[in-house]
C-alpha atoms as a PDB file:
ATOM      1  CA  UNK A   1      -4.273   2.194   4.654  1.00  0.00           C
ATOM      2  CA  UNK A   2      -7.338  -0.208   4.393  1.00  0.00           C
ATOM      3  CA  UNK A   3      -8.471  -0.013   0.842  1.00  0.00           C
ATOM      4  CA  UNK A   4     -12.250  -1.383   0.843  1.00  0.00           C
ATOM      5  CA  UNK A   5     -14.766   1.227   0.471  1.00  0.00           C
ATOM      6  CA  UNK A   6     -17.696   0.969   2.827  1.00  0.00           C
ATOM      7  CA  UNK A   7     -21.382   2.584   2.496  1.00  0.00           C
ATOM      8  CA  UNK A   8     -22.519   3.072   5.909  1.00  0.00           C
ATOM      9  CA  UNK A   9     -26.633   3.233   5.951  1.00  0.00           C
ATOM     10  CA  UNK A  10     -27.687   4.802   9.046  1.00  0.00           C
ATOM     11  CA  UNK A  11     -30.003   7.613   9.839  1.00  0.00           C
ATOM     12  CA  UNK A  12     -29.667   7.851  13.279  1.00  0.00           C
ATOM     13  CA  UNK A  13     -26.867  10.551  13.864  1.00  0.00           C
ATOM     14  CA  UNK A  14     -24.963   9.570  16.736  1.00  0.00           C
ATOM     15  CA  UNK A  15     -24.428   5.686  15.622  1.00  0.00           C
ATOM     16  CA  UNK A  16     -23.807   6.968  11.759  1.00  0.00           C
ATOM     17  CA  UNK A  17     -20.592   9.146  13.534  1.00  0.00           C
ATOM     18  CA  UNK A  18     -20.155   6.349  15.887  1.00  0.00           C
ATOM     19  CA  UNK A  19     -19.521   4.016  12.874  1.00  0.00           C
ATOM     20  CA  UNK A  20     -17.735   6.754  10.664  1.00  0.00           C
ATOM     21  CA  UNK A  21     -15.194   7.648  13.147  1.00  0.00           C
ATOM     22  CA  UNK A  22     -14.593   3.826  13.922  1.00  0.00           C
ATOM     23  CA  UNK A  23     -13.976   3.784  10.167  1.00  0.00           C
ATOM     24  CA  UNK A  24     -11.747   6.505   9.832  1.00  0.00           C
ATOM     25  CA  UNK A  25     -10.166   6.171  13.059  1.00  0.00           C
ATOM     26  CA  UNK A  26      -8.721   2.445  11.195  1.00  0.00           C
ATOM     27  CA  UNK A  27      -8.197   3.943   7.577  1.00  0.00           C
ATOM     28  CA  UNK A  28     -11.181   2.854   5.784  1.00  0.00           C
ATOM     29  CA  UNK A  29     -12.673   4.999   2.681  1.00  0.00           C
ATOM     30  CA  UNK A  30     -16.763   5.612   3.557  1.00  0.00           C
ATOM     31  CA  UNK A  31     -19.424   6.909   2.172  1.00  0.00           C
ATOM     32  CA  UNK A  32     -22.748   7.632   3.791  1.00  0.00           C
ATOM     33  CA  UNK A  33     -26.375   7.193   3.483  1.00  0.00           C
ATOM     34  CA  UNK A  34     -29.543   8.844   5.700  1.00  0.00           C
ATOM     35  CA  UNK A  35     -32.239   6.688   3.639  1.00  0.00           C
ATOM     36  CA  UNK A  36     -33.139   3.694   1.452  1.00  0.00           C
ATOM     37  CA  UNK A  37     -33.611   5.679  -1.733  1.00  0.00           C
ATOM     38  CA  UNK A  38     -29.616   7.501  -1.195  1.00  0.00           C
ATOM     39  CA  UNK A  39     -28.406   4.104  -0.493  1.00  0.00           C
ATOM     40  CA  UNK A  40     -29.394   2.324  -3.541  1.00  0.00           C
ATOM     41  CA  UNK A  41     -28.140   5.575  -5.460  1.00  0.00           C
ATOM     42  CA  UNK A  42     -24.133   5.119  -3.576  1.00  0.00           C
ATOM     43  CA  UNK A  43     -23.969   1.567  -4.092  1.00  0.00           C
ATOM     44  CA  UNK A  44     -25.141   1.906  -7.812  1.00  0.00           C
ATOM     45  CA  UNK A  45     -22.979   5.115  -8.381  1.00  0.00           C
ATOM     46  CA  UNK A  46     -19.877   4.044  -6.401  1.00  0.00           C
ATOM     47  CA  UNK A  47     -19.707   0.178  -6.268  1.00  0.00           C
ATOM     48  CA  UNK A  48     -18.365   0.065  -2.490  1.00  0.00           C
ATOM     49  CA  UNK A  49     -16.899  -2.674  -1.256  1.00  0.00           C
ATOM     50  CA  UNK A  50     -18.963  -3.420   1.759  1.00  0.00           C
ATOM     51  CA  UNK A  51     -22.040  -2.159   2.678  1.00  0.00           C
ATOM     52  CA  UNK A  52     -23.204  -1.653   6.850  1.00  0.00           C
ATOM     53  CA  UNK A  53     -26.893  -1.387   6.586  1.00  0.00           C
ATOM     54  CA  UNK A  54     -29.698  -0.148   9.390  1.00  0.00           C
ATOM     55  CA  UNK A  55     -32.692  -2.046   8.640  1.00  0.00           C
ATOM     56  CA  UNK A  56     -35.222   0.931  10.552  1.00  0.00           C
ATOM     57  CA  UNK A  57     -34.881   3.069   7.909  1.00  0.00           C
ATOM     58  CA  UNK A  58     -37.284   6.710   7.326  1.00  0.00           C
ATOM     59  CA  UNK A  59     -38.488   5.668   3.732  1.00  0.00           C
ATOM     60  CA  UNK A  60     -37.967   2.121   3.202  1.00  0.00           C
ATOM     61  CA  UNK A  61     -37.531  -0.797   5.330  1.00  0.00           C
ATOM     62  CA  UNK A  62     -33.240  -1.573   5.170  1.00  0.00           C
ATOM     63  CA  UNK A  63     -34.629  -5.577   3.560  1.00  0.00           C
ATOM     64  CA  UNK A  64     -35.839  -4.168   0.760  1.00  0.00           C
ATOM     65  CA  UNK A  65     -32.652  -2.306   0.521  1.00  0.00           C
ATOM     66  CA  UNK A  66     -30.801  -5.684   0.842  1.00  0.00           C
ATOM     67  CA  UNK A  67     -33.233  -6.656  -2.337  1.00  0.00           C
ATOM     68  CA  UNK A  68     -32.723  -3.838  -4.762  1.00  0.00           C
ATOM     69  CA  UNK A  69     -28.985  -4.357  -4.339  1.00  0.00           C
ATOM     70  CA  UNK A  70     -28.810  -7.953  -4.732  1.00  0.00           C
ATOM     71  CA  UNK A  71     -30.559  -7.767  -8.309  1.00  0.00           C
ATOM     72  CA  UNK A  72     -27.755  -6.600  -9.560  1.00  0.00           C
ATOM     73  CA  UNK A  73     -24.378  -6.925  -7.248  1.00  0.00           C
ATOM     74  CA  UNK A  74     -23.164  -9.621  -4.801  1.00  0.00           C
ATOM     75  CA  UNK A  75     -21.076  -7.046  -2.171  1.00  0.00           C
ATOM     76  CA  UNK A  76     -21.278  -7.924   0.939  1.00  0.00           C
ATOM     77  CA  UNK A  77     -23.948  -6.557   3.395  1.00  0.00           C
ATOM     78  CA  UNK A  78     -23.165  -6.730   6.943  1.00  0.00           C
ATOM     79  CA  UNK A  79     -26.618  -5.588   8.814  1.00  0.00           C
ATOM     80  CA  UNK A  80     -26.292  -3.239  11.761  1.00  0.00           C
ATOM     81  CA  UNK A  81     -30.240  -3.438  13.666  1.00  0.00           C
ATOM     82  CA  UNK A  82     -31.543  -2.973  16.896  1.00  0.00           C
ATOM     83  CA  UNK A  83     -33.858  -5.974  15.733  1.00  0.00           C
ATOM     84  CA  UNK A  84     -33.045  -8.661  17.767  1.00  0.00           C
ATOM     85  CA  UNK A  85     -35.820 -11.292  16.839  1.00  0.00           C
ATOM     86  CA  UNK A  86     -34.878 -14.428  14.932  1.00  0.00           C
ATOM     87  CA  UNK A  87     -37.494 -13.733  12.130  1.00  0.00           C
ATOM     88  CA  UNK A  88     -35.753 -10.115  11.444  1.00  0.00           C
ATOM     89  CA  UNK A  89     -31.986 -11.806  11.167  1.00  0.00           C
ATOM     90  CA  UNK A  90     -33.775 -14.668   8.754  1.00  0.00           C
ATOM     91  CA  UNK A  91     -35.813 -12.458   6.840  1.00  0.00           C
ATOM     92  CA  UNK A  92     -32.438 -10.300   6.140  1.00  0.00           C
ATOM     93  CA  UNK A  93     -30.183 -12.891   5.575  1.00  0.00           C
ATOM     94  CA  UNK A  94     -32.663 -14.671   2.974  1.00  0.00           C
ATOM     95  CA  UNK A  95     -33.024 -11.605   1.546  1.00  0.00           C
ATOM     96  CA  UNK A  96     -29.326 -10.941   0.291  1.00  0.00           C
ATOM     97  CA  UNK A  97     -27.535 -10.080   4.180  1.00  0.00           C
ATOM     98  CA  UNK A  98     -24.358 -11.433   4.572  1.00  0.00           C
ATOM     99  CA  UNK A  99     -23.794 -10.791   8.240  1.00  0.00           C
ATOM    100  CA  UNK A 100     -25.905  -9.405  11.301  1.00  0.00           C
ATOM    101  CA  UNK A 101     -24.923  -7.514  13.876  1.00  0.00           C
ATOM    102  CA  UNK A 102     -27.694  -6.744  16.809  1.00  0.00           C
ATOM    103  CA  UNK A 103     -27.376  -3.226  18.381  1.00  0.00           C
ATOM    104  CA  UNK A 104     -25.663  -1.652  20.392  1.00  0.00           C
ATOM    105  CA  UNK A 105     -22.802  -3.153  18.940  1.00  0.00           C
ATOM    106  CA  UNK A 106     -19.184  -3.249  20.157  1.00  0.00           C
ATOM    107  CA  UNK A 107     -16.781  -1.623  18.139  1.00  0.00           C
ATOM    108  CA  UNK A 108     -14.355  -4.162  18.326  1.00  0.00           C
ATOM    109  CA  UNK A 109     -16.806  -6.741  17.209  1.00  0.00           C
ATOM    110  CA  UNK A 110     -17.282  -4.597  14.080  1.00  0.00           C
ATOM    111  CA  UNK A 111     -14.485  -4.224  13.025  1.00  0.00           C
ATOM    112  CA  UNK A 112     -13.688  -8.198  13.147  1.00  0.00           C
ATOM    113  CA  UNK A 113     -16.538  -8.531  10.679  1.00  0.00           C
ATOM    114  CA  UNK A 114     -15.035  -5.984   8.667  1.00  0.00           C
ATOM    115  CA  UNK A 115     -11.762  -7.994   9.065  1.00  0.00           C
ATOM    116  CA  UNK A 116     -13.256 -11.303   7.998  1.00  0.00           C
ATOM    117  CA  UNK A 117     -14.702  -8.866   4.784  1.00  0.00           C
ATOM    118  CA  UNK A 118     -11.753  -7.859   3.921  1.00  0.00           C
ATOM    119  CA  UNK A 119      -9.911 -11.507   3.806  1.00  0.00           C
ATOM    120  CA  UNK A 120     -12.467 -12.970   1.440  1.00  0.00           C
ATOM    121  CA  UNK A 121     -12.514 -10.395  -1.068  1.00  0.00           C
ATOM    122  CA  UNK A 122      -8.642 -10.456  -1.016  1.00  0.00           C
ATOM    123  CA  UNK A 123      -8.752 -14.102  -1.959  1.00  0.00           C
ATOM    124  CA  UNK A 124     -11.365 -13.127  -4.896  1.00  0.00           C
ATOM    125  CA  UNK A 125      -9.218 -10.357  -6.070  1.00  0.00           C
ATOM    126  CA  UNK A 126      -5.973 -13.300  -5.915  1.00  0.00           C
ATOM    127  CA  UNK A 127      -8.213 -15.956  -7.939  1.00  0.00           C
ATOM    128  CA  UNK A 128      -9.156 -13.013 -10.927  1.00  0.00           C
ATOM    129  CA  UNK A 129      -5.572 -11.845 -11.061  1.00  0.00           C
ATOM    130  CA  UNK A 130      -6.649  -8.367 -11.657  1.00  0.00           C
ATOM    131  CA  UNK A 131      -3.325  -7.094 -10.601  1.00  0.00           C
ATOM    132  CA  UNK A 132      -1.214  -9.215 -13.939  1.00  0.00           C
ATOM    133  CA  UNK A 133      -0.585  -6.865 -16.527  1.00  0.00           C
ATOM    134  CA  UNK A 134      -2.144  -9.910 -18.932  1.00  0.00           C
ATOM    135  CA  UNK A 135      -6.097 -10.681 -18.616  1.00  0.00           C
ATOM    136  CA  UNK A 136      -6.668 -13.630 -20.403  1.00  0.00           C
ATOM    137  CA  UNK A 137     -10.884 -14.851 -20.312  1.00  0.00           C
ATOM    138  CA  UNK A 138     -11.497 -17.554 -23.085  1.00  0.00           C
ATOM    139  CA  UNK A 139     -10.083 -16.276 -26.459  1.00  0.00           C
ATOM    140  CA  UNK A 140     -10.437 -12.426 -24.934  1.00  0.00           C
ATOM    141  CA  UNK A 141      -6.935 -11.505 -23.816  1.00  0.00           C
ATOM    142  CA  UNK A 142      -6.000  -7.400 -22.938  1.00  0.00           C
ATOM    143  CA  UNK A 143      -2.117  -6.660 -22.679  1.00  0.00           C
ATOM    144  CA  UNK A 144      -2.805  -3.652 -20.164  1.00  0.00           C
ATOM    145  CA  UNK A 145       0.888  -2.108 -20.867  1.00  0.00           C
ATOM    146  CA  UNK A 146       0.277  -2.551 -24.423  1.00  0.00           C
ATOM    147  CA  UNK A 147      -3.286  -1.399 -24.292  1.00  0.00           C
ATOM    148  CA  UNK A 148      -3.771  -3.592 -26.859  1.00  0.00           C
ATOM    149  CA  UNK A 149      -6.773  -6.719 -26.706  1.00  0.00           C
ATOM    150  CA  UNK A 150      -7.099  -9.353 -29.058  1.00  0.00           C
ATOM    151  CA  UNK A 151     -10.288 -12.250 -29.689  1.00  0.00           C
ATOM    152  CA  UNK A 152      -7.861 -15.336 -30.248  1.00  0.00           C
ATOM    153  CA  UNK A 153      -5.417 -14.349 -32.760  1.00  0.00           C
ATOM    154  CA  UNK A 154      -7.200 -11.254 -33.968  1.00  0.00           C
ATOM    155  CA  UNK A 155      -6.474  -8.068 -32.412  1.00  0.00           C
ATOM    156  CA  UNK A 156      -9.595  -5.767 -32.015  1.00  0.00           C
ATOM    157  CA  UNK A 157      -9.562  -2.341 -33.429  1.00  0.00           C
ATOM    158  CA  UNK A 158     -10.946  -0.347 -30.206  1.00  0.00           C
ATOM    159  CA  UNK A 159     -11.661   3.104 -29.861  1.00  0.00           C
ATOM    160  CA  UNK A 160     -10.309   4.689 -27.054  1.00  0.00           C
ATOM    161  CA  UNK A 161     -13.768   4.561 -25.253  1.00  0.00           C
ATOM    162  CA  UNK A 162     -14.412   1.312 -26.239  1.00  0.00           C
ATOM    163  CA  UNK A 163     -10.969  -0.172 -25.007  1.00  0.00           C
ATOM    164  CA  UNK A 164     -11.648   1.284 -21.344  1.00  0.00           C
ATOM    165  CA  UNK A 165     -14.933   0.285 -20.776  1.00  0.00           C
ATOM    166  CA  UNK A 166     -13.081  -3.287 -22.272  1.00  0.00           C
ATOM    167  CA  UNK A 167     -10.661  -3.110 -19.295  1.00  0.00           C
ATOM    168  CA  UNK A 168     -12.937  -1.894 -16.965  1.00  0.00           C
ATOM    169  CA  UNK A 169     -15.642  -4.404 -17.533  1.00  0.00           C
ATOM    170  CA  UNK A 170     -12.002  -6.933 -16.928  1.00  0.00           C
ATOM    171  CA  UNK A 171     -11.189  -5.599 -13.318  1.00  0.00           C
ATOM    172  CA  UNK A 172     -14.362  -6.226 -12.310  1.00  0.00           C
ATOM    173  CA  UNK A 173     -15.305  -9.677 -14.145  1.00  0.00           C
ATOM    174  CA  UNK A 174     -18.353 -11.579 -12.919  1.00  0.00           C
ATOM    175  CA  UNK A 175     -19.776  -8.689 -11.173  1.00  0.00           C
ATOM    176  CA  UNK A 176     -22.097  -6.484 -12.727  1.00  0.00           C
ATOM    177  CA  UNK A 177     -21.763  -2.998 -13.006  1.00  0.00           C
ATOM    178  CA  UNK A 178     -24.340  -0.274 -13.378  1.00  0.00           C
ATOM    179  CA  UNK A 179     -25.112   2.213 -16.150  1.00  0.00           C
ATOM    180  CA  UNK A 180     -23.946   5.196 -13.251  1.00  0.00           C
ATOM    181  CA  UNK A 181     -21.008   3.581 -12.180  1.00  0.00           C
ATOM    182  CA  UNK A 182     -19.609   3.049 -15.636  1.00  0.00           C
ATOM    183  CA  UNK A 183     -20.330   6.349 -16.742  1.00  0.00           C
ATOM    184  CA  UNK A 184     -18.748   7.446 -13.714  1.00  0.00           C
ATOM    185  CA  UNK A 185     -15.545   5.891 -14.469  1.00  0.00           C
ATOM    186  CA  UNK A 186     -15.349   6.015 -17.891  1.00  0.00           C
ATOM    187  CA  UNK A 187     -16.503  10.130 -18.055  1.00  0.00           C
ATOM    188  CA  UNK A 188     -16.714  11.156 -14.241  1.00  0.00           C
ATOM    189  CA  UNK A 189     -20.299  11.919 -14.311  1.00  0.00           C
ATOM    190  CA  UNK A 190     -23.669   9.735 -14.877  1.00  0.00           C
ATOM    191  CA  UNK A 191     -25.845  12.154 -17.080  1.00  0.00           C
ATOM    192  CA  UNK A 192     -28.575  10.722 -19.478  1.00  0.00           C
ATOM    193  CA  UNK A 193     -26.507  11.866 -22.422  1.00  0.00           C
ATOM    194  CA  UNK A 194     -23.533   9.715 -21.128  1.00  0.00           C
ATOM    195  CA  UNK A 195     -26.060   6.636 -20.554  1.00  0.00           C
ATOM    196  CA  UNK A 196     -27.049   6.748 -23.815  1.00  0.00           C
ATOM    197  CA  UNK A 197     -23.705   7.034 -25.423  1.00  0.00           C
ATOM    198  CA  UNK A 198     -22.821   4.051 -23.222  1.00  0.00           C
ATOM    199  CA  UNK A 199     -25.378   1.820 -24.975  1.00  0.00           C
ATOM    200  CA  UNK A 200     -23.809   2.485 -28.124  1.00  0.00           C
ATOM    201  CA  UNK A 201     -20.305   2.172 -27.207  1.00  0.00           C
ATOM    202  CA  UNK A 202     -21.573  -1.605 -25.741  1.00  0.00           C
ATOM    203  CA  UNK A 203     -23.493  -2.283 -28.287  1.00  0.00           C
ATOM    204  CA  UNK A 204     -20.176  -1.409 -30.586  1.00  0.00           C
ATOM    205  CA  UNK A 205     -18.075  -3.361 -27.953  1.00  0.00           C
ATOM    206  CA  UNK A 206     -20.403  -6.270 -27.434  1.00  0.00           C
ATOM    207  CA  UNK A 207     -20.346  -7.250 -31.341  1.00  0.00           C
ATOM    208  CA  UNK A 208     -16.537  -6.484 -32.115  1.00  0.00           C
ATOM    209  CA  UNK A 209     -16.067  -9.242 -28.864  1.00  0.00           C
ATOM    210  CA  UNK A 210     -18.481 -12.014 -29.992  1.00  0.00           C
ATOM    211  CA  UNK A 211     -16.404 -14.862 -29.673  1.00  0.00           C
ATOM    212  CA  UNK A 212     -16.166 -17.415 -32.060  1.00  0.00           C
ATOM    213  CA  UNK A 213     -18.773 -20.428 -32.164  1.00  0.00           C
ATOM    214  CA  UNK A 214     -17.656 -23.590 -31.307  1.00  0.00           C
ATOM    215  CA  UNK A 215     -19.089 -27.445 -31.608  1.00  0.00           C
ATOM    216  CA  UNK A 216     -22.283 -28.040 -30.472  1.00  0.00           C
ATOM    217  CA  UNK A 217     -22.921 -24.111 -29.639  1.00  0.00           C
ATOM    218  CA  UNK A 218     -25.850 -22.587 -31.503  1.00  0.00           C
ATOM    219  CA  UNK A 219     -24.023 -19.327 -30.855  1.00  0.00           C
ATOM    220  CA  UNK A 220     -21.145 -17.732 -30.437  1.00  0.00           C
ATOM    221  CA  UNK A 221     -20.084 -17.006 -26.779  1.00  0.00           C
ATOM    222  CA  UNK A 222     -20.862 -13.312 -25.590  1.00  0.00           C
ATOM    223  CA  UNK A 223     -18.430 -11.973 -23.620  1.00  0.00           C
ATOM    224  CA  UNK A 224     -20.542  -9.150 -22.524  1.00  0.00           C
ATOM    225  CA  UNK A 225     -23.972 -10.025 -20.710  1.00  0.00           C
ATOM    226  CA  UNK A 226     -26.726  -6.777 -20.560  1.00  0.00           C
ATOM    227  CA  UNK A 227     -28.693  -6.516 -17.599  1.00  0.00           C
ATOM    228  CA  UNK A 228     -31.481  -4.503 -19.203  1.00  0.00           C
ATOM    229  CA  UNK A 229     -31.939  -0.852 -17.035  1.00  0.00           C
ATOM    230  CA  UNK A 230     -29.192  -2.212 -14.824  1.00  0.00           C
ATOM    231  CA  UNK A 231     -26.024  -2.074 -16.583  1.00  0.00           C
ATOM    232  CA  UNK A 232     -23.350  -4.495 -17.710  1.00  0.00           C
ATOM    233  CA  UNK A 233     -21.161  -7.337 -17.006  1.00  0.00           C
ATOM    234  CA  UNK A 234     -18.488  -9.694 -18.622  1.00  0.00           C
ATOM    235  CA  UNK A 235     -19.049 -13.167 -18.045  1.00  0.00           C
ATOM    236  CA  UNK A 236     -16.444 -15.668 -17.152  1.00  0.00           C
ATOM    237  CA  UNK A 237     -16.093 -17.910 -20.535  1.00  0.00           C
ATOM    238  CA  UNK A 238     -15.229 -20.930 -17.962  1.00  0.00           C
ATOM    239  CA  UNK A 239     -18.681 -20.769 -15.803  1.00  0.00           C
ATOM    240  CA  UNK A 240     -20.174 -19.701 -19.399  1.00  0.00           C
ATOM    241  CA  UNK A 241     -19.050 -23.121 -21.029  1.00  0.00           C
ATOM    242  CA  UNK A 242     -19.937 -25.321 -17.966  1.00  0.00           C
END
């Protein structure tokens, strides 16, 4: 079975079940989305791994989609538009698009993009090593069958809640996640109460992970970054140092 998750952003019926069945017909998970304003909400609540995107959409036009979702996350956008003008495909590609396809589309086209997707993120997910029962980023390092982490030779005393939202912040290194999909994950629902118990868990997290400061660093590394009324993300101590 294909494992990426897409978001499929369509409001015209027969194309969004045109699409859908294509999807299901080859295995892949989907989620749907008749508007802007529900689009924004699924990628922010489920993180999918690709999203196909009408531009024409009832409330907002699909490149100012493209923008609210590249302030905070770098999955890919593949455009699906009946726009066929240059200026459209350059105004959606400089906005955050990663791909265009005009309309009508062939399915077998589609699902090459989808294919080409699929491929790169693969090679991301091989270059993280998400899958090694070790993460090791800096001095951080999380023994997954252990369920233990340490900062250098210190282990840190975690709470239960604290050590997932460690790990899960460690799957997904680099990319920032949002307040709803954390609380999501962490306690299967994205109420206000749970938002604000996730600031203080972070805030908890964030200071028990400062790293160390080293020569000619005015302060110590943070591990986690804040995107303020976005959500969270752990930084890769490599790019960090650079």
């Amino acid at each position: 079975m294909n494992k990426l998750t897409i978001l499929v952003v369509e409001d015209d019926r027969a194309v969004r079940n045109l699409i859908t069945t294509t999807l299901k017909a080859n295995e892949y998970h989907f989620l749907t989305a008749k508007d802007g304003e529900t689009a924004v909400m699924e990628a922010s609540s489920h993180n999918p791994d690709v999203v196909l995107l009408d531009l024409g959409l009832p409330d907002m036009d699909g490149v100012e989609v493209i923008r609210k979702i590249r302030s905070w996350s770098n999955m890919p956008i593949i455009v699906i538009s009946a726009r066929s003008e240059d200026a459209d495909k350059i105004n959606a590609l400089d906005a955050g698009a990663d791909d265009y396809l005009t309309k009508p589309f062939s399915v077998a086209e589609l699902l090459a993009r989808l294919r080409v997707v699929k491929r790169r993120l693969a090679m991301m997910m091989s270059d993280t090593d998400s899958d090694s029962p070790i993460f090791i980023n800096g001095d951080l390092k999380i023994d997954y069958e252990a369920g233990c982490a340490w900062m250098g030779e210190e282990e840190l005393h975690l709470t239960p809640i604290e050590y997932k939202l460690l790990c899960l912040l460690a799957k997904n290194v680099g990319k920032v996640l949002t307040h709803r999909y954390i609380t999501r994950q962490v306690w299967g629902s994205s109420w206000d109460n749970d938002i604000a118990s996730l600031r203080v868990f972070m805030a908890s997290l964030r200071k028990k992970t400062a790293g160390g400061r080293r020569p000619g660093q005015a302060e110590p590394p943070q591990y986690i970054q804040t995107h303020v009324g976005v959500g969270y993300r752990m930084m890769r101590m490599e790019e960090e140092n650079k």
